[in-house]
N, C-alpha and C. Protein backbone atom coordinates (compact mmCIF):
# COMPACT_ATOMS: atom_id res chain seq x y z
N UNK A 1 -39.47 32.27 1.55
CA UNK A 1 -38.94 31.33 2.50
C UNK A 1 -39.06 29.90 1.98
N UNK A 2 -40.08 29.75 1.36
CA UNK A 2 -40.62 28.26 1.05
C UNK A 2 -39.43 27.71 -0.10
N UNK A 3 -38.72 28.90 -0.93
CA UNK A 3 -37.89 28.84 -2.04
C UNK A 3 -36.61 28.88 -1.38
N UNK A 4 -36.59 29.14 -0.43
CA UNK A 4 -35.08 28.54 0.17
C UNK A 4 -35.02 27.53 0.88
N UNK A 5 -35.96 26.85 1.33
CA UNK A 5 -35.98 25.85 2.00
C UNK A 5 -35.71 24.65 0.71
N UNK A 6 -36.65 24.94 -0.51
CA UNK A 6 -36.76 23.88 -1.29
C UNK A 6 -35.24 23.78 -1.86
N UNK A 7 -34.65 25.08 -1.91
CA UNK A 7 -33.25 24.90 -2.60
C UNK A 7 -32.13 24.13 -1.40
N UNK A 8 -32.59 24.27 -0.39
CA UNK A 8 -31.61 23.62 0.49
C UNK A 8 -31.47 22.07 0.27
N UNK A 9 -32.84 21.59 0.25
CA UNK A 9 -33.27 20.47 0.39
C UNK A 9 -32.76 19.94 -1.44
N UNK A 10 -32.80 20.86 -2.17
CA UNK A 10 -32.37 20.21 -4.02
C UNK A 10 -30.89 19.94 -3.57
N UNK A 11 -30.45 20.64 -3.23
CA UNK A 11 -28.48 20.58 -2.84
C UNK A 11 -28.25 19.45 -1.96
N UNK A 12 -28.97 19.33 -1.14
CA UNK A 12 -28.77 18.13 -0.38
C UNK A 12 -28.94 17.26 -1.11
N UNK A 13 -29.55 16.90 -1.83
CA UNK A 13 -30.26 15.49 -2.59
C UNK A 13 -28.86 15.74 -3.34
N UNK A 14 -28.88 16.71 -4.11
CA UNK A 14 -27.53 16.72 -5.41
C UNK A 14 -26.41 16.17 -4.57
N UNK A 15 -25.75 16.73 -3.63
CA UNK A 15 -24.61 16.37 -2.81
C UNK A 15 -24.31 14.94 -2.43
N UNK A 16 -25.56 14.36 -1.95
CA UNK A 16 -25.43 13.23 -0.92
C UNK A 16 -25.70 11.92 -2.29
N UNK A 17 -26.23 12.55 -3.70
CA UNK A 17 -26.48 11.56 -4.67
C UNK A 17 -25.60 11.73 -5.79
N UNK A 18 -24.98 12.58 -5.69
CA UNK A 18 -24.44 12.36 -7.46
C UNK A 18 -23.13 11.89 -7.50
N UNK A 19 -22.49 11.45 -6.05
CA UNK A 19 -21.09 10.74 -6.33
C UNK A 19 -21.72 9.09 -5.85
N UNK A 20 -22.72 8.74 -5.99
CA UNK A 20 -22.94 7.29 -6.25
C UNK A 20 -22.42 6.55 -4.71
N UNK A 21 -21.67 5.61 -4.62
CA UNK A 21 -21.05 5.16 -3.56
C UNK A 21 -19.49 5.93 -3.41
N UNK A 22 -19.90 6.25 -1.83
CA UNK A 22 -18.66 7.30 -1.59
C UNK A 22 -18.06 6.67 -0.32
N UNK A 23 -16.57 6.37 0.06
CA UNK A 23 -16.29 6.35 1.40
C UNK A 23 -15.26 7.77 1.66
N UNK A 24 -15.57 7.83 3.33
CA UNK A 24 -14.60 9.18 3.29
C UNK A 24 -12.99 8.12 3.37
N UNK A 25 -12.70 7.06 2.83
CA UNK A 25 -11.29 6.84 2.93
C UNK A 25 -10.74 6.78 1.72
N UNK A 26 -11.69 7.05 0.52
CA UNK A 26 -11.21 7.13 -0.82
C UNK A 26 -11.51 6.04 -1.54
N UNK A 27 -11.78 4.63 -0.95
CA UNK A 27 -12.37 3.57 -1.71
C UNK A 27 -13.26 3.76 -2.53
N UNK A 28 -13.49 2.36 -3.68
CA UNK A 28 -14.42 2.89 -4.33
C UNK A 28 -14.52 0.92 -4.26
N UNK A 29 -15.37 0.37 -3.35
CA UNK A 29 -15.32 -1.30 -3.50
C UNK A 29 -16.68 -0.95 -3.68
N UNK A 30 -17.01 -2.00 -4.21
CA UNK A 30 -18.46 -2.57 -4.49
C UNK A 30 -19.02 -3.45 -3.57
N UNK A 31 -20.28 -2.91 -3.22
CA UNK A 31 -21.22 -3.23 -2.25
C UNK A 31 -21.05 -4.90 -1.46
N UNK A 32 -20.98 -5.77 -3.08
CA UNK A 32 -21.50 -7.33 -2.70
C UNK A 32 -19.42 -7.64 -2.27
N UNK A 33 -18.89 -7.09 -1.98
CA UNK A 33 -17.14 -7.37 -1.64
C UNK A 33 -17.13 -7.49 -0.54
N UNK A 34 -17.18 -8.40 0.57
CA UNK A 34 -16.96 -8.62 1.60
C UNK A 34 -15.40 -9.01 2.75
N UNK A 35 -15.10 -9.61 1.60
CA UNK A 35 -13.83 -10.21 2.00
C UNK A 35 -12.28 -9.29 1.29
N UNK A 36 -11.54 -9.97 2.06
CA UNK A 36 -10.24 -9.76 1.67
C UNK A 36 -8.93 -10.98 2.19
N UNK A 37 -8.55 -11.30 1.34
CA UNK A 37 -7.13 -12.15 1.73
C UNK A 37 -6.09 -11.85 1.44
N UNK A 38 -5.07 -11.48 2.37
CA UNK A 38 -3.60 -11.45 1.75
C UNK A 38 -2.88 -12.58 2.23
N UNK A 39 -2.07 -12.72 1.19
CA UNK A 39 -1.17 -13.94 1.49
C UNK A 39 -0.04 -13.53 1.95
N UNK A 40 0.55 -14.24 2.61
CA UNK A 40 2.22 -13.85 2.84
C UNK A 40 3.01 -13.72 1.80
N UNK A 41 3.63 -12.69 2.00
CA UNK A 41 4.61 -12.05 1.11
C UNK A 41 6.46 -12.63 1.33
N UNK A 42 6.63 -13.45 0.89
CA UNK A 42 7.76 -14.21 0.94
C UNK A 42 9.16 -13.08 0.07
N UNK A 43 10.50 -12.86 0.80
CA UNK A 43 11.32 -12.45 0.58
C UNK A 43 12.33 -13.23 -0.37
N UNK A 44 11.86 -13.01 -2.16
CA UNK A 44 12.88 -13.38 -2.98
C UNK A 44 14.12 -12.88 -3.52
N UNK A 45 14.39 -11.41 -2.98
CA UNK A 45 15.09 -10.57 -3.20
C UNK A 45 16.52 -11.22 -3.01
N UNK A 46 17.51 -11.09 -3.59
CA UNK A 46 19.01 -11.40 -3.44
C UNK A 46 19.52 -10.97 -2.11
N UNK A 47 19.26 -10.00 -1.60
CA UNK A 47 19.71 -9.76 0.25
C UNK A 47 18.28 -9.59 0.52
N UNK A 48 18.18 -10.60 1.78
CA UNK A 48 17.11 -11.00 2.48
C UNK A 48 17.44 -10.54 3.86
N UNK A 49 16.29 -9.35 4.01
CA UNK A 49 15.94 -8.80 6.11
C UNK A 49 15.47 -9.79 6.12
N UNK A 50 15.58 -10.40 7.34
CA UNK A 50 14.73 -11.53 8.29
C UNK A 50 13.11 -10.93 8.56
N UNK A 51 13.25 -10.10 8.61
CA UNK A 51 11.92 -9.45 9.46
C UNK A 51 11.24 -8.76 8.45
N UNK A 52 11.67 -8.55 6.73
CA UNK A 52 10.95 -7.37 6.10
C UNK A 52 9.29 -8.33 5.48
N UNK A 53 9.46 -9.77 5.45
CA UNK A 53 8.08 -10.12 4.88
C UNK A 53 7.12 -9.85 5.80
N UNK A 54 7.38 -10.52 7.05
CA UNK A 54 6.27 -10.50 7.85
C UNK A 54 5.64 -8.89 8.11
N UNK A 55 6.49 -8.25 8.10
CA UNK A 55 6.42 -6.76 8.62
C UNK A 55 5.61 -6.02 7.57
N UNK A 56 5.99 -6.31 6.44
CA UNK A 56 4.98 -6.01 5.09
C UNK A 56 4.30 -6.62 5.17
N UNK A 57 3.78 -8.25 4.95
CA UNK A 57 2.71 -8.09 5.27
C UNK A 57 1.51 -8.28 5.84
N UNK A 58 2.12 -8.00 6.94
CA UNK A 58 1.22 -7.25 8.62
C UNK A 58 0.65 -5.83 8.13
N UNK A 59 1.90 -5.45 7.65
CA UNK A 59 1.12 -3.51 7.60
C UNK A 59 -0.05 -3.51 6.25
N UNK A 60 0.26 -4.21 5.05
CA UNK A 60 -0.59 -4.41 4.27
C UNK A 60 -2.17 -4.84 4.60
N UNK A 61 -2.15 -5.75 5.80
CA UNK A 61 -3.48 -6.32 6.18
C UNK A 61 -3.83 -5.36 7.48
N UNK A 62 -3.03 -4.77 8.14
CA UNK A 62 -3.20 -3.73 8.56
C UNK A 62 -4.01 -2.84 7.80
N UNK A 63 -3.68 -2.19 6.88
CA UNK A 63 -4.01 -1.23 6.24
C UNK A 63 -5.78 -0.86 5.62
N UNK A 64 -5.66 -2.31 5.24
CA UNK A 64 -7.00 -3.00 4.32
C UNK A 64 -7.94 -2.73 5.92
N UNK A 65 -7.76 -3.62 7.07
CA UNK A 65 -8.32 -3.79 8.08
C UNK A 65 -8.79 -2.75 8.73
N UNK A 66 -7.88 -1.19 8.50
CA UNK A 66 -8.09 0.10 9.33
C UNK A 66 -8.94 1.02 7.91
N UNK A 67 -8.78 0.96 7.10
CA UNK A 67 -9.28 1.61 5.89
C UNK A 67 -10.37 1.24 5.44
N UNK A 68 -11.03 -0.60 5.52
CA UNK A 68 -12.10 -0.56 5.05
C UNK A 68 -12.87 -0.95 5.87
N UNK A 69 -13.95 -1.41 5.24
CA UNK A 69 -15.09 -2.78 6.14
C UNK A 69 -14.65 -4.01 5.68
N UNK A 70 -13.89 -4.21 5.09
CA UNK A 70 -13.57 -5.74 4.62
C UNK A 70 -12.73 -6.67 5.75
N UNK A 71 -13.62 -7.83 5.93
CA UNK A 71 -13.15 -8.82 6.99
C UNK A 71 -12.12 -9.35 6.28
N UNK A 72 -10.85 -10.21 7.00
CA UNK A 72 -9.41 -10.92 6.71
C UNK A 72 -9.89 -12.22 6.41
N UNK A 73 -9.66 -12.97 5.63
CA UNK A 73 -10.13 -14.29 5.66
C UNK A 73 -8.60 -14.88 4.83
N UNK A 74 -8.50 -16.29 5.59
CA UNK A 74 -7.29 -17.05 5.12
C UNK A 74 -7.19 -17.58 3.81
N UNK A 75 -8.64 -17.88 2.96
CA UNK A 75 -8.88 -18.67 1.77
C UNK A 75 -10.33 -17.55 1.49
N UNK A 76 -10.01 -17.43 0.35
CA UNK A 76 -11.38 -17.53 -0.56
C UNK A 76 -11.88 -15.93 -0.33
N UNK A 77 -10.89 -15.49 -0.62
CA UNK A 77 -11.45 -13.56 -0.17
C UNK A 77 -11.72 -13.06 -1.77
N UNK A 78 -12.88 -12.40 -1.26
CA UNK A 78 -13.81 -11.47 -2.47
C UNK A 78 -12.36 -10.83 -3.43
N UNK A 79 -11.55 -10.13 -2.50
CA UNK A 79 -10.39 -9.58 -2.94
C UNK A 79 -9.15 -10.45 -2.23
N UNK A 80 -8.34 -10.60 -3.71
CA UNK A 80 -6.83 -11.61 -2.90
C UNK A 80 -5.92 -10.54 -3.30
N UNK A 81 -4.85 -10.47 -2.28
CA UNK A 81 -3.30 -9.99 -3.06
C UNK A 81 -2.38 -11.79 -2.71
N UNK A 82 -1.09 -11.39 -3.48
CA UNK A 82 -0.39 -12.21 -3.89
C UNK A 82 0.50 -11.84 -3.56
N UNK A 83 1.69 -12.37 -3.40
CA UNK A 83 3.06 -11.61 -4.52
C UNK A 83 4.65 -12.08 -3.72
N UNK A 84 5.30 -10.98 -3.84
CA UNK A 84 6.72 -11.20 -3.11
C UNK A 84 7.83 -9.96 -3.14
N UNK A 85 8.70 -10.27 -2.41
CA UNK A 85 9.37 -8.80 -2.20
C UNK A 85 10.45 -9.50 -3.33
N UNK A 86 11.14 -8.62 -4.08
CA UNK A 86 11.79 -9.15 -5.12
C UNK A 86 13.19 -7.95 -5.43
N UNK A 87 12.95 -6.91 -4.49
CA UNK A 87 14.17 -6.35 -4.64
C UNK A 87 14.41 -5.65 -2.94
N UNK A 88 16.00 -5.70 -2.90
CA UNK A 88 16.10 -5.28 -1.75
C UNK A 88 17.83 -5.02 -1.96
N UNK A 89 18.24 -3.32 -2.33
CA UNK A 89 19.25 -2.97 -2.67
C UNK A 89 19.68 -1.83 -1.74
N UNK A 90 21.14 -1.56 -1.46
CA UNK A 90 21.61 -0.95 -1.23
C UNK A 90 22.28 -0.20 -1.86
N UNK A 91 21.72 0.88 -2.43
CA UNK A 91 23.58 1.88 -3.35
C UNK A 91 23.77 2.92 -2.58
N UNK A 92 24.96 2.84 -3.03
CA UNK A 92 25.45 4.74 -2.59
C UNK A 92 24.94 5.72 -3.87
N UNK A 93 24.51 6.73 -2.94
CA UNK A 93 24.13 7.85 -4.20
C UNK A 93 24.91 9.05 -3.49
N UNK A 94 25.59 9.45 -3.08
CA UNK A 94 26.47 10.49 -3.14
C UNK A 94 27.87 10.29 -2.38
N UNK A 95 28.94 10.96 -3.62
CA UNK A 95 30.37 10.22 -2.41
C UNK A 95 30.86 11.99 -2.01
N UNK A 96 31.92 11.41 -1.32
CA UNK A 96 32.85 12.42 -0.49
C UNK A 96 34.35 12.61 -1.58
N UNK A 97 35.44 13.44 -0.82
CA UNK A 97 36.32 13.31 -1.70
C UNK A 97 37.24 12.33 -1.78
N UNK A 98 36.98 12.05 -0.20
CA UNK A 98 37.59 10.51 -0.25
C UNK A 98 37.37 8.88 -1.01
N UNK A 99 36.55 9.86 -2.15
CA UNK A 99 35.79 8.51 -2.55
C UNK A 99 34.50 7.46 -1.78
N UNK A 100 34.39 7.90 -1.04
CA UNK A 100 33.39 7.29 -0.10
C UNK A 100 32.07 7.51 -0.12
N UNK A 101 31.17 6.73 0.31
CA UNK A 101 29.65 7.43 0.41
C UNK A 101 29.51 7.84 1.50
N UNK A 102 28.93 9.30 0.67
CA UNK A 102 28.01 10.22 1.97
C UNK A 102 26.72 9.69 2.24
N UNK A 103 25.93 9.06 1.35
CA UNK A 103 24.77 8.88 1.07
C UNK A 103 24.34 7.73 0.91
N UNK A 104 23.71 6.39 1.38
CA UNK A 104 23.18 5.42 0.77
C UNK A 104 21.89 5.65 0.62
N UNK A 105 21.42 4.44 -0.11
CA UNK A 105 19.91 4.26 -0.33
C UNK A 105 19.40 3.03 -0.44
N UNK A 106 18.47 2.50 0.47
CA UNK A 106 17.56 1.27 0.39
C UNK A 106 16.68 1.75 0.00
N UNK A 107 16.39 0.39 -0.98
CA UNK A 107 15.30 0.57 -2.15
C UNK A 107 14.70 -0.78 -1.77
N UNK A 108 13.69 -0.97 -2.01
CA UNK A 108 12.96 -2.00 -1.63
C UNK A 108 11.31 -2.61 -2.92
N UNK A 109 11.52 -3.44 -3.63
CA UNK A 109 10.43 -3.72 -4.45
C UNK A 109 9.89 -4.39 -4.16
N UNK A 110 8.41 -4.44 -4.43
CA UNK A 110 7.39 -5.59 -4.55
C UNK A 110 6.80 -6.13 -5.04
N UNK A 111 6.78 -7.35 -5.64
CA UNK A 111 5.40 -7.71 -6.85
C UNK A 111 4.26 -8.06 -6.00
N UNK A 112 2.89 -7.42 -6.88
CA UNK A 112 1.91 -7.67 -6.24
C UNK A 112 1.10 -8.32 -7.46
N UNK A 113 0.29 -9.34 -6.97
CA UNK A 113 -0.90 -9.59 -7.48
C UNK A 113 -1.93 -9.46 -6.98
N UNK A 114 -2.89 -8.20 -7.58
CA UNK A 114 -4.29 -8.52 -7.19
C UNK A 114 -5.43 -8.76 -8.07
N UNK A 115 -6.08 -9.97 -6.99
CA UNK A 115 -7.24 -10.58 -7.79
C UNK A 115 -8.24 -10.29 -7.14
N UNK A 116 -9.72 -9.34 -8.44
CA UNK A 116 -11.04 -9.32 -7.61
C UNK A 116 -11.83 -10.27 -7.65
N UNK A 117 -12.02 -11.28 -7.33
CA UNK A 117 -12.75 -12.18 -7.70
C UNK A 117 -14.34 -11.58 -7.67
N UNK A 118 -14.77 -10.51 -7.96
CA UNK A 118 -16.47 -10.17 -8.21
C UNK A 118 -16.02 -9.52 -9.28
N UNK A 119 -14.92 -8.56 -9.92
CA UNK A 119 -15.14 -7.87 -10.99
C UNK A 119 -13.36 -7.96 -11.47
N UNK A 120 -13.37 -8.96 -12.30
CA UNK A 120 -12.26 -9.59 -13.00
C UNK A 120 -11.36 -8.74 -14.56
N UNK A 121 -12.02 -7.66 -14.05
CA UNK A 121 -11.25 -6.62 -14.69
C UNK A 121 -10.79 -5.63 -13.86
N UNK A 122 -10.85 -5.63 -12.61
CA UNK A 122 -9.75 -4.57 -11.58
C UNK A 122 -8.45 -5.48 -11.53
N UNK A 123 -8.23 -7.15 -11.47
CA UNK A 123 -6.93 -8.02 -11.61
C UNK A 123 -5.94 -7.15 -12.14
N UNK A 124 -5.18 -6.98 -11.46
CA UNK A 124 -3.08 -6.91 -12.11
C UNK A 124 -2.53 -7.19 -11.22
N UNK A 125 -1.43 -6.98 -12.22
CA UNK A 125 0.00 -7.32 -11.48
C UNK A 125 0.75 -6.68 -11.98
N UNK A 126 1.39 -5.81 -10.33
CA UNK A 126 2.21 -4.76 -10.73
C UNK A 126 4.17 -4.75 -9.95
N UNK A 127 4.63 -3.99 -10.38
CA UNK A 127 6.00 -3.90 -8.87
C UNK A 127 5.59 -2.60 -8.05
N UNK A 128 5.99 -2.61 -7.12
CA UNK A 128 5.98 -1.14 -6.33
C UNK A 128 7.21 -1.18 -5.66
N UNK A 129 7.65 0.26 -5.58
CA UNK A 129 8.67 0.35 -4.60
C UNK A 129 8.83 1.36 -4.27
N UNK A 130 10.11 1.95 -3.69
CA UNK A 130 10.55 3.36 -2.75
C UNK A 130 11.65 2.69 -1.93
N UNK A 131 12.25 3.79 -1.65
CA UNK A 131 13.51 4.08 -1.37
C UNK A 131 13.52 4.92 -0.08
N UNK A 132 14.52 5.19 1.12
CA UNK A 132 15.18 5.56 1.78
C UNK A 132 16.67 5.82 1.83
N UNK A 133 16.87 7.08 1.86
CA UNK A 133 18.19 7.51 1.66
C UNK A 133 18.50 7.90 3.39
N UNK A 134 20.25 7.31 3.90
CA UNK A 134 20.09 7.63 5.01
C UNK A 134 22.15 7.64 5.21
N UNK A 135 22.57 8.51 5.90
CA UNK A 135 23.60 8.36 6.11
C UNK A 135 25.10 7.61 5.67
N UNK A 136 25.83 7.96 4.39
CA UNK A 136 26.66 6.99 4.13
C UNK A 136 28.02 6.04 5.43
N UNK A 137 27.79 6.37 6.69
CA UNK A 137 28.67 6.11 7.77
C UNK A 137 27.96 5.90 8.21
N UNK A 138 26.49 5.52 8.45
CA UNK A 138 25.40 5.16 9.60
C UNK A 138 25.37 3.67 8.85
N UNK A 139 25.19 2.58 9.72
CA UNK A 139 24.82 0.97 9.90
C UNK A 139 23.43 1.24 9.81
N UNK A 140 23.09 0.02 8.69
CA UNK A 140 21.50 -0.17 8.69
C UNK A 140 20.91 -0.84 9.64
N UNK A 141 21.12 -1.06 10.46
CA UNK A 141 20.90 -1.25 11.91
C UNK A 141 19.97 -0.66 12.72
N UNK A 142 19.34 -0.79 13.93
CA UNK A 142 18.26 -0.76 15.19
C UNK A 142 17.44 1.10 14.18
N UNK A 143 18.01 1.95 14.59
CA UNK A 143 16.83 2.62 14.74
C UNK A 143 16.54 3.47 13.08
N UNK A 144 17.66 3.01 12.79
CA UNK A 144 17.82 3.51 10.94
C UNK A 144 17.22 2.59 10.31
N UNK A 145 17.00 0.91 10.19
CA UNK A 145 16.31 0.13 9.70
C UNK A 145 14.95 0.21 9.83
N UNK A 146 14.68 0.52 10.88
CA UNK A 146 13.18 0.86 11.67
C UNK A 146 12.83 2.07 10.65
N UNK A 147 13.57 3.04 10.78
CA UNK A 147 12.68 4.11 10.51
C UNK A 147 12.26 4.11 8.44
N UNK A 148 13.43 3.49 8.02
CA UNK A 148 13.86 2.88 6.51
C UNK A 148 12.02 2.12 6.61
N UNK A 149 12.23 0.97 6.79
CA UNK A 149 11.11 -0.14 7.12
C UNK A 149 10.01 1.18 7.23
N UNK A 150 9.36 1.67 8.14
CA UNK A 150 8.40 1.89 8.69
C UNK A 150 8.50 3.45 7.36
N UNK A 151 9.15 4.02 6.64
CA UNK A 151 8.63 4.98 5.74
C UNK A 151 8.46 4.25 4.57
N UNK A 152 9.22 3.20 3.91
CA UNK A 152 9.52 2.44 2.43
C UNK A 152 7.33 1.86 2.76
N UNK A 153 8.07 0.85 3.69
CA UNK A 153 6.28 -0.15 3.92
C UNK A 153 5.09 0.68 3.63
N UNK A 154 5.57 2.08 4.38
CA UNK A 154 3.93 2.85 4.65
C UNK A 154 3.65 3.15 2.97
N UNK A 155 4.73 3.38 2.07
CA UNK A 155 4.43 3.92 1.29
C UNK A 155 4.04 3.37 -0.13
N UNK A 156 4.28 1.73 -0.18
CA UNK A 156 4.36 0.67 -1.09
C UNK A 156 2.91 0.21 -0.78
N UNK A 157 2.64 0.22 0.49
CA UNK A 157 1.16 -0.43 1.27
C UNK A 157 0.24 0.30 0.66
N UNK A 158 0.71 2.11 0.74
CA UNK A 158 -0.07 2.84 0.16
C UNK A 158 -0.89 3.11 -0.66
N UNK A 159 0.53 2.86 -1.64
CA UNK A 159 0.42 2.85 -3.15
C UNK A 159 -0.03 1.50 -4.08
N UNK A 160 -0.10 0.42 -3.26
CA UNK A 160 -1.11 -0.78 -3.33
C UNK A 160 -2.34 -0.56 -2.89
N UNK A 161 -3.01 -0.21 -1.85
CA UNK A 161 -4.21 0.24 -1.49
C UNK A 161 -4.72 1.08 -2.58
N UNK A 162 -4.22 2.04 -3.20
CA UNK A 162 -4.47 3.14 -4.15
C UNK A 162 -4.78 1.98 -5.13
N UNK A 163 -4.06 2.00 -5.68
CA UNK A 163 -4.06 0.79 -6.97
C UNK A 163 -5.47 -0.08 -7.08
N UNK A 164 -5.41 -0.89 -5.90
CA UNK A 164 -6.30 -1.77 -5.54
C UNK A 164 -7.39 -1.03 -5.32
N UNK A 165 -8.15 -0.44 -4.55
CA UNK A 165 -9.77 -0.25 -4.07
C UNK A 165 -9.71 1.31 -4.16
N UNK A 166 -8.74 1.98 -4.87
CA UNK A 166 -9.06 3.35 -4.39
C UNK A 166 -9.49 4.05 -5.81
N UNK A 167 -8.18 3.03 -7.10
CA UNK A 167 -8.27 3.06 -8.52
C UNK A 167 -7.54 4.40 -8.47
N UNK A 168 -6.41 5.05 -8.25
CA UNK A 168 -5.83 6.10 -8.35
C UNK A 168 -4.57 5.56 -8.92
């Protein structure tokens, strides 16, 4: 009995110690990182949504805000992003016989800069993007823009979060 108790208690120690600092959200930030700042993400792209900077990035500081412990601060964050939306295209990717599109696709890019200011070798700067394909006769309009917006964002935010604090 005494030999299964002790083995319970070795596995526990092994388990709860040998991945070092663990969050269950996949981060991997360092202890003394308190902060975070994002800046507004300004729309340089050649066709400009009215609504796609702010909306990015809201969900971006969103994201940081629901995922980590890191407080928002306006100036001077442990961790900064940067950047700007820099592409924002429409093509057709499949036609009809009429020559027409069946198919468009918004594509949407982003440059990001991130700076750690505690460990100055996680810094880059990268693009991200993704795409939505949606109806070649549907208007990018009310509930098709929405849903475009709300899958492209989730998934650029994502894949910045990854990048940034997750290192994937």
């Amino acid at each position: 009995m005494k030999k299964i108790s002790c083995l319970v208690l070795l596995i526990l120690i092994f388990t709860t110690q040998s991945c070092g600092i663990y969050s269950f959200t996949g981060t991997n930030i360092q202890s003394d990182v308190k902060t975070i700042q994002i800046d507004y993400f300004p729309n340089n792209a050649i066709l400009v949504e009215p609504s796609l900077s702010q909306e990015f990035t809201t969900r971006l500081q969103d994201l940081f805000l629901q995922q980590t412990n890191l407080s928002l601060v306006k100036a001077g964050g442990d961790l900064q992003f940067e950047g700007e939306i820099t592409g924002y295209k429409i093509n057709p990717m499949t036609a009809t016989a009429q020559q027409t599109a069946a198919q468009n696709r918004l594509t949407i890019t982003v440059n990001v800069r991130f700076f750690n200011n505690k460990f100055e070798e996680d810094n880059f700067e990268r693009s991200f993007s993704h795409y939505y394909d949606y109806d070649g006769n549907a208007q990018l309009t009310g509930g098709i823009l929405d849903d475009a917006f709300n899958e492209i964002i989730e998934r650029i935010t994502q894949d910045v979060f990854n990048a940034s604090v997750a290192k994937w």
